[in-house]
Protein backbone atom coordinates (compact mmCIF):
# COMPACT_ATOMS: atom_id res chain seq x y z
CA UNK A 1 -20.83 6.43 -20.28
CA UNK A 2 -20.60 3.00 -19.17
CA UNK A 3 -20.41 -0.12 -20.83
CA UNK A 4 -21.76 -3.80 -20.37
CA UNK A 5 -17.61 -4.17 -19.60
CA UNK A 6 -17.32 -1.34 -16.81
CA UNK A 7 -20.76 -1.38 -15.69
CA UNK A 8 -20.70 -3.59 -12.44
CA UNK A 9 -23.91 -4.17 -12.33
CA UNK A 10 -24.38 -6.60 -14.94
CA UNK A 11 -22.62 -10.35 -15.21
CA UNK A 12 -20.58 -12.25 -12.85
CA UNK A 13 -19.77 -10.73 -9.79
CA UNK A 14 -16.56 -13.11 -9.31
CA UNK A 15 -15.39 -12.51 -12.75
CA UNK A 16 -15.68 -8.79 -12.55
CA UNK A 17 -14.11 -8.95 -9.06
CA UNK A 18 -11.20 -10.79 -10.80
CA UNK A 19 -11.31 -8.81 -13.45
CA UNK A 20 -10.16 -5.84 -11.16
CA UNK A 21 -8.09 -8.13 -9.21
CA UNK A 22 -5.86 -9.84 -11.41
CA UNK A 23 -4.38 -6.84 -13.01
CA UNK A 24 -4.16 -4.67 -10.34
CA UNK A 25 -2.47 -7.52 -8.50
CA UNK A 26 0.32 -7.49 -11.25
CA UNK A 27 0.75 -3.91 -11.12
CA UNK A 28 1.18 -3.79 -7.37
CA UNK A 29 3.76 -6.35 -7.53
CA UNK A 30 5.54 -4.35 -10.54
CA UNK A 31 5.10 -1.50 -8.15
CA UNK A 32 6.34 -3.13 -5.08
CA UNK A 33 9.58 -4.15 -7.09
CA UNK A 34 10.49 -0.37 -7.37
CA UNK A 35 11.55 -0.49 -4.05
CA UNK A 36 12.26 -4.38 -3.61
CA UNK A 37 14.37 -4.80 -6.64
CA UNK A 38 16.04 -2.00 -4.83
CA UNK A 39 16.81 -3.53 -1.64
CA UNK A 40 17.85 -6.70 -3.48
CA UNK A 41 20.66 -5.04 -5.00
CA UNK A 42 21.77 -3.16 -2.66
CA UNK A 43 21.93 -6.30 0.15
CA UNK A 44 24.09 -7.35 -2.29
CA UNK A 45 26.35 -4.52 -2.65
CA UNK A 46 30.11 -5.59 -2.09
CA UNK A 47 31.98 -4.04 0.59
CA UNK A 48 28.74 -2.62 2.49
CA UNK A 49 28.29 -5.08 5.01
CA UNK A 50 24.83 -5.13 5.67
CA UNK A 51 25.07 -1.05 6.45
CA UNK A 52 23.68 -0.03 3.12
CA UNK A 53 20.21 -1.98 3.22
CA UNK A 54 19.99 -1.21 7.25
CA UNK A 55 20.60 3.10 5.55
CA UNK A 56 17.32 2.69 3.20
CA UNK A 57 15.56 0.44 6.15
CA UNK A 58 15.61 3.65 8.05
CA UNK A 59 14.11 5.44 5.37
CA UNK A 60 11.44 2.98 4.98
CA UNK A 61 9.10 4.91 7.20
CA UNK A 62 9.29 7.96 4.93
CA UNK A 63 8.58 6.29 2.52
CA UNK A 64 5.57 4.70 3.64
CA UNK A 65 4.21 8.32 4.86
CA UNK A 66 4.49 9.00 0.74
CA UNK A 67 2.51 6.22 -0.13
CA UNK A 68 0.11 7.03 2.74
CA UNK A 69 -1.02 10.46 1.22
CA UNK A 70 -0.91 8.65 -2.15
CA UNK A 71 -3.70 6.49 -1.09
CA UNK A 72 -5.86 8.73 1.06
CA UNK A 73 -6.23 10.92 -2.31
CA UNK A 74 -6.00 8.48 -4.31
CA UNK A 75 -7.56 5.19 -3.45
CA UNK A 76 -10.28 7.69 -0.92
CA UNK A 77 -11.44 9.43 -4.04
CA UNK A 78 -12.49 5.94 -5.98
CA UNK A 79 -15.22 4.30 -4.05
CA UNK A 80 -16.71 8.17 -4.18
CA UNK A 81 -15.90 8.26 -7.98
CA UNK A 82 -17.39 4.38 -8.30
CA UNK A 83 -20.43 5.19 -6.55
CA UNK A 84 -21.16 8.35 -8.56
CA UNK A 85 -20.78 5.95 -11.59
CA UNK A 86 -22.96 4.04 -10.50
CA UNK A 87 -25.40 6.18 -9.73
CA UNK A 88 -25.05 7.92 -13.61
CA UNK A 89 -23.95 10.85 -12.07
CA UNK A 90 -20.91 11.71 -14.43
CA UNK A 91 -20.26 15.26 -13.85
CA UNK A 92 -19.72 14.66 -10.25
CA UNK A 93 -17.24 11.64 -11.24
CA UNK A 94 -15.50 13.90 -13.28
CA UNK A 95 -15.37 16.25 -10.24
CA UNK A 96 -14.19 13.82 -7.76
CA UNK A 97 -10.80 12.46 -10.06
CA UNK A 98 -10.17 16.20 -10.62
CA UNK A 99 -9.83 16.81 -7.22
CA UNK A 100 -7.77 13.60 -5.83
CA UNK A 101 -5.19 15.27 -8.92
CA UNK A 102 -4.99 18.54 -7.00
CA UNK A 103 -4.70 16.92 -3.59
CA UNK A 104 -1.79 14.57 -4.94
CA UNK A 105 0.35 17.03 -6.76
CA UNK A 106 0.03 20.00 -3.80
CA UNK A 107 0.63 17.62 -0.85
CA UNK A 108 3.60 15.85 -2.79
CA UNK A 109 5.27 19.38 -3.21
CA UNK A 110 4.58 20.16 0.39
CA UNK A 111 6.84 16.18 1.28
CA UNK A 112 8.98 17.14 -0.90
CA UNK A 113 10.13 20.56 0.73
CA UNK A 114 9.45 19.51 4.22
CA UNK A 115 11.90 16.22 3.80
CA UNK A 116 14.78 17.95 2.36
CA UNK A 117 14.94 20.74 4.67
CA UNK A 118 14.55 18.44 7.99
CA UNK A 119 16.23 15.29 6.68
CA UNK A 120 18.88 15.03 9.03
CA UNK A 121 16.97 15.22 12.30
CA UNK A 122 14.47 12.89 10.75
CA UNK A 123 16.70 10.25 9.49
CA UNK A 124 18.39 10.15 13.44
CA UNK A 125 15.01 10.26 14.77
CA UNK A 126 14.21 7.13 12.84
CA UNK A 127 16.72 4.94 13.74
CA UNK A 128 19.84 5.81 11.70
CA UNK A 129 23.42 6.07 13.59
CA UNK A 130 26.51 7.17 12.21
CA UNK A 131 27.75 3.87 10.59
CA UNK A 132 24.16 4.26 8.28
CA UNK A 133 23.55 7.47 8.28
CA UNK A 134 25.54 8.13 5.21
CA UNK A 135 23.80 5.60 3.07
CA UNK A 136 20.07 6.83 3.87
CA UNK A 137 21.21 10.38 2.87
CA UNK A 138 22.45 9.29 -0.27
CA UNK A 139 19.77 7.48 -1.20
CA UNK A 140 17.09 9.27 -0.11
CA UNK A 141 18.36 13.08 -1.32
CA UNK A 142 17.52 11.64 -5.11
CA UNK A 143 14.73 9.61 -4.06
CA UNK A 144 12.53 11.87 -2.23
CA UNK A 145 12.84 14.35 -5.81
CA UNK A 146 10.73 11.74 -6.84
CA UNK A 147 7.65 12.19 -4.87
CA UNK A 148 5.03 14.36 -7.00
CA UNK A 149 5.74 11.67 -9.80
CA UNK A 150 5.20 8.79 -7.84
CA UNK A 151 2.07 10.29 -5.74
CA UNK A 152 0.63 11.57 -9.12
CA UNK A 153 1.38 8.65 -11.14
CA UNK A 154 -0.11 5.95 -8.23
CA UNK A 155 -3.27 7.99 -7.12
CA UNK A 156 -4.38 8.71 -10.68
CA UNK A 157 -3.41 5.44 -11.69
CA UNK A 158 -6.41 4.09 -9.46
CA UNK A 159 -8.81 5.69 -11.51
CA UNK A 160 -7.53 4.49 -14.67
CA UNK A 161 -8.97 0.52 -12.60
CA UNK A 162 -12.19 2.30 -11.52
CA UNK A 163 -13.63 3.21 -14.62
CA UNK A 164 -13.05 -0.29 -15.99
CA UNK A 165 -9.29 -0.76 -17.22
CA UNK A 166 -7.49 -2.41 -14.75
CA UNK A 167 -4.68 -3.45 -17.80
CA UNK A 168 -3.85 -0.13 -18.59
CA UNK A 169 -3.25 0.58 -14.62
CA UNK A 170 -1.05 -2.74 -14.88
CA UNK A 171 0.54 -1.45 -17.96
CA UNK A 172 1.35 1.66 -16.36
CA UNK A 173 3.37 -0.09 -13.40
CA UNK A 174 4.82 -2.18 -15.71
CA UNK A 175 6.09 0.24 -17.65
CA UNK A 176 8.12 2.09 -15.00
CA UNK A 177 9.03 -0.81 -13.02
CA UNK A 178 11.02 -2.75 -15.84
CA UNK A 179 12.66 0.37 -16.32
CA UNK A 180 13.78 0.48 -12.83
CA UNK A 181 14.89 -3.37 -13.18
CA UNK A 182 17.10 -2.62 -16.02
CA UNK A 183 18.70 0.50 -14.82
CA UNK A 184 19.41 -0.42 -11.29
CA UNK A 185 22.62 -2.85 -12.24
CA UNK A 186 23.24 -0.26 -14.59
CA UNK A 187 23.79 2.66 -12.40
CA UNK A 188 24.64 0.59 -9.17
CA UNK A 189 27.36 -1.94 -10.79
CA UNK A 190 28.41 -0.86 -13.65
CA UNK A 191 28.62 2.89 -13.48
CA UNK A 192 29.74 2.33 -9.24
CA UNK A 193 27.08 4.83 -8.21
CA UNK A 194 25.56 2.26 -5.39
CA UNK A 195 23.12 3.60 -3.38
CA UNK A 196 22.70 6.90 -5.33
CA UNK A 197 22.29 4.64 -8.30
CA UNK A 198 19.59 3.07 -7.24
CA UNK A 199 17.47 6.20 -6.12
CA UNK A 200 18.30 7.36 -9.52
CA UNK A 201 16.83 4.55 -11.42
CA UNK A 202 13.82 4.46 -9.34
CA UNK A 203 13.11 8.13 -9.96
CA UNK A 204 13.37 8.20 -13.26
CA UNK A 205 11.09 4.87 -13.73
CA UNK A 206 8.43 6.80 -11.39
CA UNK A 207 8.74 9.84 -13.99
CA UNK A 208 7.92 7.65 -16.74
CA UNK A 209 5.19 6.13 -15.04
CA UNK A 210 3.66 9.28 -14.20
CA UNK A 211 3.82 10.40 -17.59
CA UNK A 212 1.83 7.56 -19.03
CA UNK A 213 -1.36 7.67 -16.46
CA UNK A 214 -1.97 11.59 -17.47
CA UNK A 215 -1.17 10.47 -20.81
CA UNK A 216 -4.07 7.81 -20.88
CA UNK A 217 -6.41 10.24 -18.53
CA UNK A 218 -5.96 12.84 -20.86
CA UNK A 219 -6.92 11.15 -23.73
CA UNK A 220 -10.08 10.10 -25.31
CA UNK A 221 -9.42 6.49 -24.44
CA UNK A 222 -10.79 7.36 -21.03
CA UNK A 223 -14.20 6.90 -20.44
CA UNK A 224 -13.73 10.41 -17.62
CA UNK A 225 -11.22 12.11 -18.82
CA UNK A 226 -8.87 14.17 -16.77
CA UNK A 227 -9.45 17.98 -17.54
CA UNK A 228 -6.21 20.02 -16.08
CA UNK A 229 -9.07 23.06 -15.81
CA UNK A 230 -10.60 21.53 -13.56
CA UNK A 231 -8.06 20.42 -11.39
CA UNK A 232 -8.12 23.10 -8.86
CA UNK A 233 -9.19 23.22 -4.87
CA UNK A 234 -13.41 22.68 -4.06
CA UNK A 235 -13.58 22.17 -0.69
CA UNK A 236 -16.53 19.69 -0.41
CA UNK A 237 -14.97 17.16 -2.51
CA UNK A 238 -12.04 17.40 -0.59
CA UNK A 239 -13.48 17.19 2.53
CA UNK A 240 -15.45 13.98 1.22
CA UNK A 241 -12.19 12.52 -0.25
CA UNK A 242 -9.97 13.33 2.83
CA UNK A 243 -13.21 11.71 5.37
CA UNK A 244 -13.57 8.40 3.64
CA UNK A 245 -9.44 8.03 2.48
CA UNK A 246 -8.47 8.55 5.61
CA UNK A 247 -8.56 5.34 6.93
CA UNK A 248 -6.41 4.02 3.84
CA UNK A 249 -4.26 6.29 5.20
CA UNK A 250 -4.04 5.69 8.62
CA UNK A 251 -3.41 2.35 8.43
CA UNK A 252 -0.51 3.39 6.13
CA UNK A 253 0.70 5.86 8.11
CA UNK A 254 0.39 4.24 11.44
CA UNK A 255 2.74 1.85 9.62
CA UNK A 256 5.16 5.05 9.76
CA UNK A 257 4.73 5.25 13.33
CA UNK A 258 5.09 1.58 14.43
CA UNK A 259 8.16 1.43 11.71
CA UNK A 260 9.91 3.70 13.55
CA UNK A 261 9.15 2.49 16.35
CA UNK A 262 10.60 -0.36 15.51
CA UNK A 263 13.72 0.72 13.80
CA UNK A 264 14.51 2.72 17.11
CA UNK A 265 13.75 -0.31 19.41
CA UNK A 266 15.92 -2.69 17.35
CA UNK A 267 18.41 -0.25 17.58
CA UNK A 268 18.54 0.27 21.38
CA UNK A 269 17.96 -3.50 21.95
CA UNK A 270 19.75 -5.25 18.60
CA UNK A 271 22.07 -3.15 16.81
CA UNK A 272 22.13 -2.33 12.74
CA UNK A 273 21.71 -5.82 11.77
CA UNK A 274 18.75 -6.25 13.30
CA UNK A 275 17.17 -3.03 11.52
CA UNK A 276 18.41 -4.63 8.48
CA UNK A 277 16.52 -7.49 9.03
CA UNK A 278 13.27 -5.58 9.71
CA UNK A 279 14.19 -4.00 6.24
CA UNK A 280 14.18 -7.73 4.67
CA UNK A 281 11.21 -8.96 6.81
CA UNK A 282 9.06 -5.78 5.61
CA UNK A 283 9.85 -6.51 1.88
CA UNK A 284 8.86 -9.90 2.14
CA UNK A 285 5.64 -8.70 4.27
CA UNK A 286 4.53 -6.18 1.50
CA UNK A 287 5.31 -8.96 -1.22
CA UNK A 288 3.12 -11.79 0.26
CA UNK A 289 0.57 -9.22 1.30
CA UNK A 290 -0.30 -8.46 -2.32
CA UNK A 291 -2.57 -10.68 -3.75
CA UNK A 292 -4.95 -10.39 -0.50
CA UNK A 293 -4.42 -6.25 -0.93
CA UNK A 294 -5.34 -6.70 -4.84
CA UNK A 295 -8.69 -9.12 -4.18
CA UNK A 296 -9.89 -6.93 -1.61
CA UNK A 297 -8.67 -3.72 -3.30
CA UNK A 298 -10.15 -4.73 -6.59
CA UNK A 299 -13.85 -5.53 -5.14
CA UNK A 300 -14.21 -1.72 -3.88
CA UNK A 301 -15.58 -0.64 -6.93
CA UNK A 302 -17.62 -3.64 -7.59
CA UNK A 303 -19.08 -3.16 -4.46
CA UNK A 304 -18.99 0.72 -4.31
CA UNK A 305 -21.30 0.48 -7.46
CA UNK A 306 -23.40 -2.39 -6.67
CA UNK A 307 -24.22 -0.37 -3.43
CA UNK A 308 -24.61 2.84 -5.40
CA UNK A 309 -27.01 1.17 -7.87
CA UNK A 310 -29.38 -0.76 -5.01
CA UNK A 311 -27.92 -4.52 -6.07
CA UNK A 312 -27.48 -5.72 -3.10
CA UNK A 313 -27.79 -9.39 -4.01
CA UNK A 314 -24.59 -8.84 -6.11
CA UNK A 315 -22.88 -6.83 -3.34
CA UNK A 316 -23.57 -9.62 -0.56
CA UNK A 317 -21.61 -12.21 -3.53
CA UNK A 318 -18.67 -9.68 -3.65
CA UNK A 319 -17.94 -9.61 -0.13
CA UNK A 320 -18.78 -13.25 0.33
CA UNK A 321 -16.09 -13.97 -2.58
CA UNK A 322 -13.19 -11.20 -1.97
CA UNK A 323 -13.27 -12.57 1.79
CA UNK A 324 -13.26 -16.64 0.93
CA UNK A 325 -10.31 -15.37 -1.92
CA UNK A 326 -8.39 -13.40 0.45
CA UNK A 327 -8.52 -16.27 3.08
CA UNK A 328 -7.69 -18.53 1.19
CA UNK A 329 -4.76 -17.15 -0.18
CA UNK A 330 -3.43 -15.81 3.40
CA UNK A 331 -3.57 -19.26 4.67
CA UNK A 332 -1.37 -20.56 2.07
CA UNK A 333 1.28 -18.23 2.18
CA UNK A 334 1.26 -18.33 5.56
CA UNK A 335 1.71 -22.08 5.56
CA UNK A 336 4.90 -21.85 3.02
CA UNK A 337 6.59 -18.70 5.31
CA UNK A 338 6.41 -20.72 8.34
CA UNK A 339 8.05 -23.93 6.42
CA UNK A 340 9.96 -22.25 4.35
CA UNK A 341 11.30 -19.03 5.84
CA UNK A 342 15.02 -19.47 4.93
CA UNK A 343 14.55 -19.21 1.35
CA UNK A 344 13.15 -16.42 1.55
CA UNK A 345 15.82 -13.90 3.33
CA UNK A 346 18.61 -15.89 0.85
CA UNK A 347 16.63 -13.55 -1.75
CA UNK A 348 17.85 -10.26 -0.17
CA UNK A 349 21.09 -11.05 1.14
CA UNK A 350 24.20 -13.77 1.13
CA UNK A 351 25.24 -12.57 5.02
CA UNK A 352 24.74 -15.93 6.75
CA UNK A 353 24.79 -13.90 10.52
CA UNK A 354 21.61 -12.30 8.69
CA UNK A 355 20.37 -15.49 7.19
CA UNK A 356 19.94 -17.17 10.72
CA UNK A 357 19.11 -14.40 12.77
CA UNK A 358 16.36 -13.14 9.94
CA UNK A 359 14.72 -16.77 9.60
CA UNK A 360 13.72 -17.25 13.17
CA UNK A 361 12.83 -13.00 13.50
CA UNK A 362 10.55 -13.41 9.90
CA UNK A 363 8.80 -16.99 11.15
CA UNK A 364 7.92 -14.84 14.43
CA UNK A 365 6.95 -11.72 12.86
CA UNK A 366 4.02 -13.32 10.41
CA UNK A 367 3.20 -16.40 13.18
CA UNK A 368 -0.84 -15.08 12.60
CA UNK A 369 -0.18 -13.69 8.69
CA UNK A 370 -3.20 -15.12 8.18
CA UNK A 371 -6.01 -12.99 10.16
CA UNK A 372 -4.27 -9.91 8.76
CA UNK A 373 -6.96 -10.96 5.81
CA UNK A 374 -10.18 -10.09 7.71
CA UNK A 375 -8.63 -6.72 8.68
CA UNK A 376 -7.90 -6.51 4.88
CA UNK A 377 -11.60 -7.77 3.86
CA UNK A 378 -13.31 -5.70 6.75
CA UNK A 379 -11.67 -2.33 5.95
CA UNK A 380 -12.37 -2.87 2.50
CA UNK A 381 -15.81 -3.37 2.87
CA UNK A 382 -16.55 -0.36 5.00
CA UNK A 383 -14.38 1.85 2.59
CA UNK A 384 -15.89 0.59 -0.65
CA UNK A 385 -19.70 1.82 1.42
CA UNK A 386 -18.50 4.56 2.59
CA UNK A 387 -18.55 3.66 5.98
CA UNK A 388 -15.29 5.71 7.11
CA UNK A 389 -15.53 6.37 10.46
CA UNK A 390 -15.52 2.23 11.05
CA UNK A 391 -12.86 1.67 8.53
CA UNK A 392 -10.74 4.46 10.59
CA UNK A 393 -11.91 2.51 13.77
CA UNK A 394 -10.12 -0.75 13.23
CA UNK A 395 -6.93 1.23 11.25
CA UNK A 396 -6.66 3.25 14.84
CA UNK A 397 -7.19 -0.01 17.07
CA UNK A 398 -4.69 -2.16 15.10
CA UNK A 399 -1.55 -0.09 14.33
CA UNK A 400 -2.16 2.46 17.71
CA UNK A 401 -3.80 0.83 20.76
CA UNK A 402 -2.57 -2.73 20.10
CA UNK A 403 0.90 -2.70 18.24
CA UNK A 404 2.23 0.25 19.08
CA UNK A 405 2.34 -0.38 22.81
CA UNK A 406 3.16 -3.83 22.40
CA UNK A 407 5.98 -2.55 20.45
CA UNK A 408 7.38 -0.58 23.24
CA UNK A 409 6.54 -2.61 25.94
CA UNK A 410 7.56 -6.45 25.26
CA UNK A 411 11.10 -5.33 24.36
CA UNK A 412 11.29 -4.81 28.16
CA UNK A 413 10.30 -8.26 28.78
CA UNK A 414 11.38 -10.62 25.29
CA UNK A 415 14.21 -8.21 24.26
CA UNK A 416 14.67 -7.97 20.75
CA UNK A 417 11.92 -11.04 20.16
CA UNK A 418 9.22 -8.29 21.77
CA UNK A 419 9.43 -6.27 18.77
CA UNK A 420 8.45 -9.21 16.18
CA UNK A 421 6.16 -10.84 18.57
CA UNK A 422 4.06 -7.36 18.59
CA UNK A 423 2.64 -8.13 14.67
CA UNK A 424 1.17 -11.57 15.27
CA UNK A 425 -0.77 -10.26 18.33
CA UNK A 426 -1.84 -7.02 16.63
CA UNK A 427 -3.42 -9.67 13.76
CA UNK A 428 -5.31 -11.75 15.94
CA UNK A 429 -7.15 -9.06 18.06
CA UNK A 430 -7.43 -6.91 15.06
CA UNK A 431 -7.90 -9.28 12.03
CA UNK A 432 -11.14 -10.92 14.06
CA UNK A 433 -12.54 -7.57 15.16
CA UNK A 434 -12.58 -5.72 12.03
CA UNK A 435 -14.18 -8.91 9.85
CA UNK A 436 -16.28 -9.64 12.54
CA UNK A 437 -17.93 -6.18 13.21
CA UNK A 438 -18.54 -6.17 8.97
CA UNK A 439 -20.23 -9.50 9.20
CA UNK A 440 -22.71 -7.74 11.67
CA UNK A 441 -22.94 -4.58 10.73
CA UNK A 442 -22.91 -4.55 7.26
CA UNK A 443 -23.24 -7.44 5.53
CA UNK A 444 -26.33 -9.25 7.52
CA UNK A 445 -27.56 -6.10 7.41
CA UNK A 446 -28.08 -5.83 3.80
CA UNK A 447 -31.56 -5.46 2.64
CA UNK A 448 -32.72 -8.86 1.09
CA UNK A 449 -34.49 -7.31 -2.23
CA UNK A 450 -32.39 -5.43 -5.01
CA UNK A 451 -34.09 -1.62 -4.81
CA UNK A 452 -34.71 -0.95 -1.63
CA UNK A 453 -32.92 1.38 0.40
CA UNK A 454 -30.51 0.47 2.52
CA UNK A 455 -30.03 1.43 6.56
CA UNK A 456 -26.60 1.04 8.01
């Protein structure tokens, strides 16, 4: 099945590492700008005052439940569907993608229903008051319509880059994501639809999208194709995909939590412009963060195969190069945020009240950007070996029993400064653990000759 190009056992580690990476980066950021381009225009909506990006802020943590389940099925199933690869074992590969399709469509059906019946409640829960209210409802009645496209298109999309064609997954992204770019001024300027306009666009780009990835998986391009009869409910792989992608998506959905947490704080102890701001500051978080996602992302199933197929000299050179990458990068961008923090909330707004309050609250928020890498390289690690129970470990001790807390309790003290002081304390405790404990426990642990079997 494989080839000298997909099997990751052969050539450069670093090139195939990039290989995965560079794409993959590209379509993240393509993905990303569904929802950035979004928030762009409508900061910039005339009239709104700020109240239409602070609406969709309060969404945000909906939305980042939906892309929570889209990566326990979807990224969880990989390093299983790498390893099986690797091991030659194609009918269980075959298996494994089957079942992260059946997981994605049922559970985004399940969102779907659950959101629209209890969207009011939820909405208020999350931070919305009646000034805002009206804009998240707009937006996200059409958006949430969206979900079994996105979650189907996304998850699958990952296995399109794990059996060795990381430009058709960027291809895919790209696709939709243009699509969104061109329709939003469309539907939000010229047709006057605002808010609704911009859900609109987005759903329809994530259709396309969606359309494309079973397209590809479906055809004989694919090295595993997607069979739809196969894609039913087997227990064991689901209870094997669920156990090791569930710490992709706790640390996702702990986001949810500690988003709202945040969205209800800044309300009690800022106002609406302050959740606005969070909405800006998170944009720019999820930008920045994606090149150090996409290196240590990318090396999964590099490593997951290298592991699989005993090459452990080559697996020591992945982790040794997706952590000095990752690094690397986070201490650059971290470096141009902290000089240059203006320039970037200019890009989602013209309010100058924003402006100034959002620079200093953004230069506070990512003070320690930088050792939110080793939580990225650790986690990775452990996920691409299987090692879930760690990888859930550090997602549960940096998003629960450090930031969460903090999040709730320095607001008593800072005021509104205690809810972006939380993330740069959450890095530093967490960032160091999580690379740390890899370092020990898996990577000097690593037997020293290719072939034997390894004991972690």
């Amino acid at each position: 099945m494989a080839s000298t190009a997909t099997d990751f056992s052969k050539g450069s580690v670093i090139k195939a590492i990039m290989a995965q990476s560079i794409p993959l980066l590209v379509a993240q950021i393509i993905q990303l700008l569904y929802n950035i381009v979004d928030r762009i225009y409508i900061g910039h909506l005339p009239g709104s005052n700020g109240l239409a990006l602070t609406g969709v802020g309060v969404c945000f943590p909906i939305i980042t439940l939906i892309t929570a389940f889209t990566d326990w099925f979807g990224i969880g199933g990989t390093p299983l569907f790498s390893i099986a690869r690797g091991k030659g074992n194609g009918n269980r590969a075959h298996s494994i993608m089957s079942e992260s399709a059946f997981l994605l469509i049922v559970t985004s059906v399940v969102m779907t229903v659950l959101t629209l019946i209890f969207m009011r409640p939820m909405l208020y829960a999350l931070g919305a008051s009646d000034a805002t209210y009206t804009y998240a409802k707009s937006y996200f009645t059409i958006y949430i319509l969206g979900t079994v496209f996105f979650m189907t298109g996304s998850g699958l999309n990952y296995y399109i880059s794990a059996q060795g064609f990381p430009r058709i997954g960027m291809i895919t992204t790209a696709i939709g994501a243009i699509l969104n770019i061109i329709l939003d001024p469309i539907l939000m300027f010229v047709l006057n639809w605002g808010v609704v306009g911009a859900a609109i666009a987005t759903v329809i780009s994530q259709i396309v999208s969606a359309v494309w990835v079973v397209r590809f998986l479906l055809s004989e391009k694919a090295l595993y194709r997607l069979k739809l009869s196969e894609i039913r409910f087997n227990s064991g792989i689901a209870r094997e995909i669920a156990t090791l992608g569930f710490a992709n998506f706790l640390m996702k959905s702990t986001n949810t939590v500690t988003q709202a947490a945040c969205n209800i704080m800044l309300r009690d102890y800022g106002g609406d412009l302050y959740i606005g701001i969070f909405a800006i500051i998170n944009s720019i978080r999820d930008f920045i963060s994606l090149p150090g996602t996409a290196i240590t992302h990318a090396s999964q199933p590099v490593l997951g195969f290298n592991y699989g197929a005993r090459k452990y000299k080559r697996l020591k050179q992945g982790i040794v190069f997706a952590s000095a990458a990752a690094s690397s990068y986070g201490g650059l961008v971290w470096i141009l945020i902290l000089i240059f923090p203006t320039f970037f909330i200019r890009i989602f707004t013209p309010d100058m009240e924003t402006i100034t309050v959002g620079t200093h609250c953004l230069r506070l928020y990512l003070l320690a950007f930088i050792f939110q890498m080793g939580q990225f390289c650790g986690q990775s690690v452990f996920s691409a070996l299987g090692q879930s129970k760690k990888a859930i470990f550090f997602s549960t001790l940096r998003k629960i029993i450090i930031i969460l807390p903090l999040t709730l309790i320095l607001p008593l003290y800072m005021g509104v400064d205690g809810v972006f002081a939380a993330e740069p304390i959450s890095n530093i405790i967490g960032g160091t653990a999580a690379f740390s404990t890899m370092l020990v426990t898996v990577y000097f642990r690593l037997p020293k000759q290719d072939g034997e079997e390894a004991r972690l």
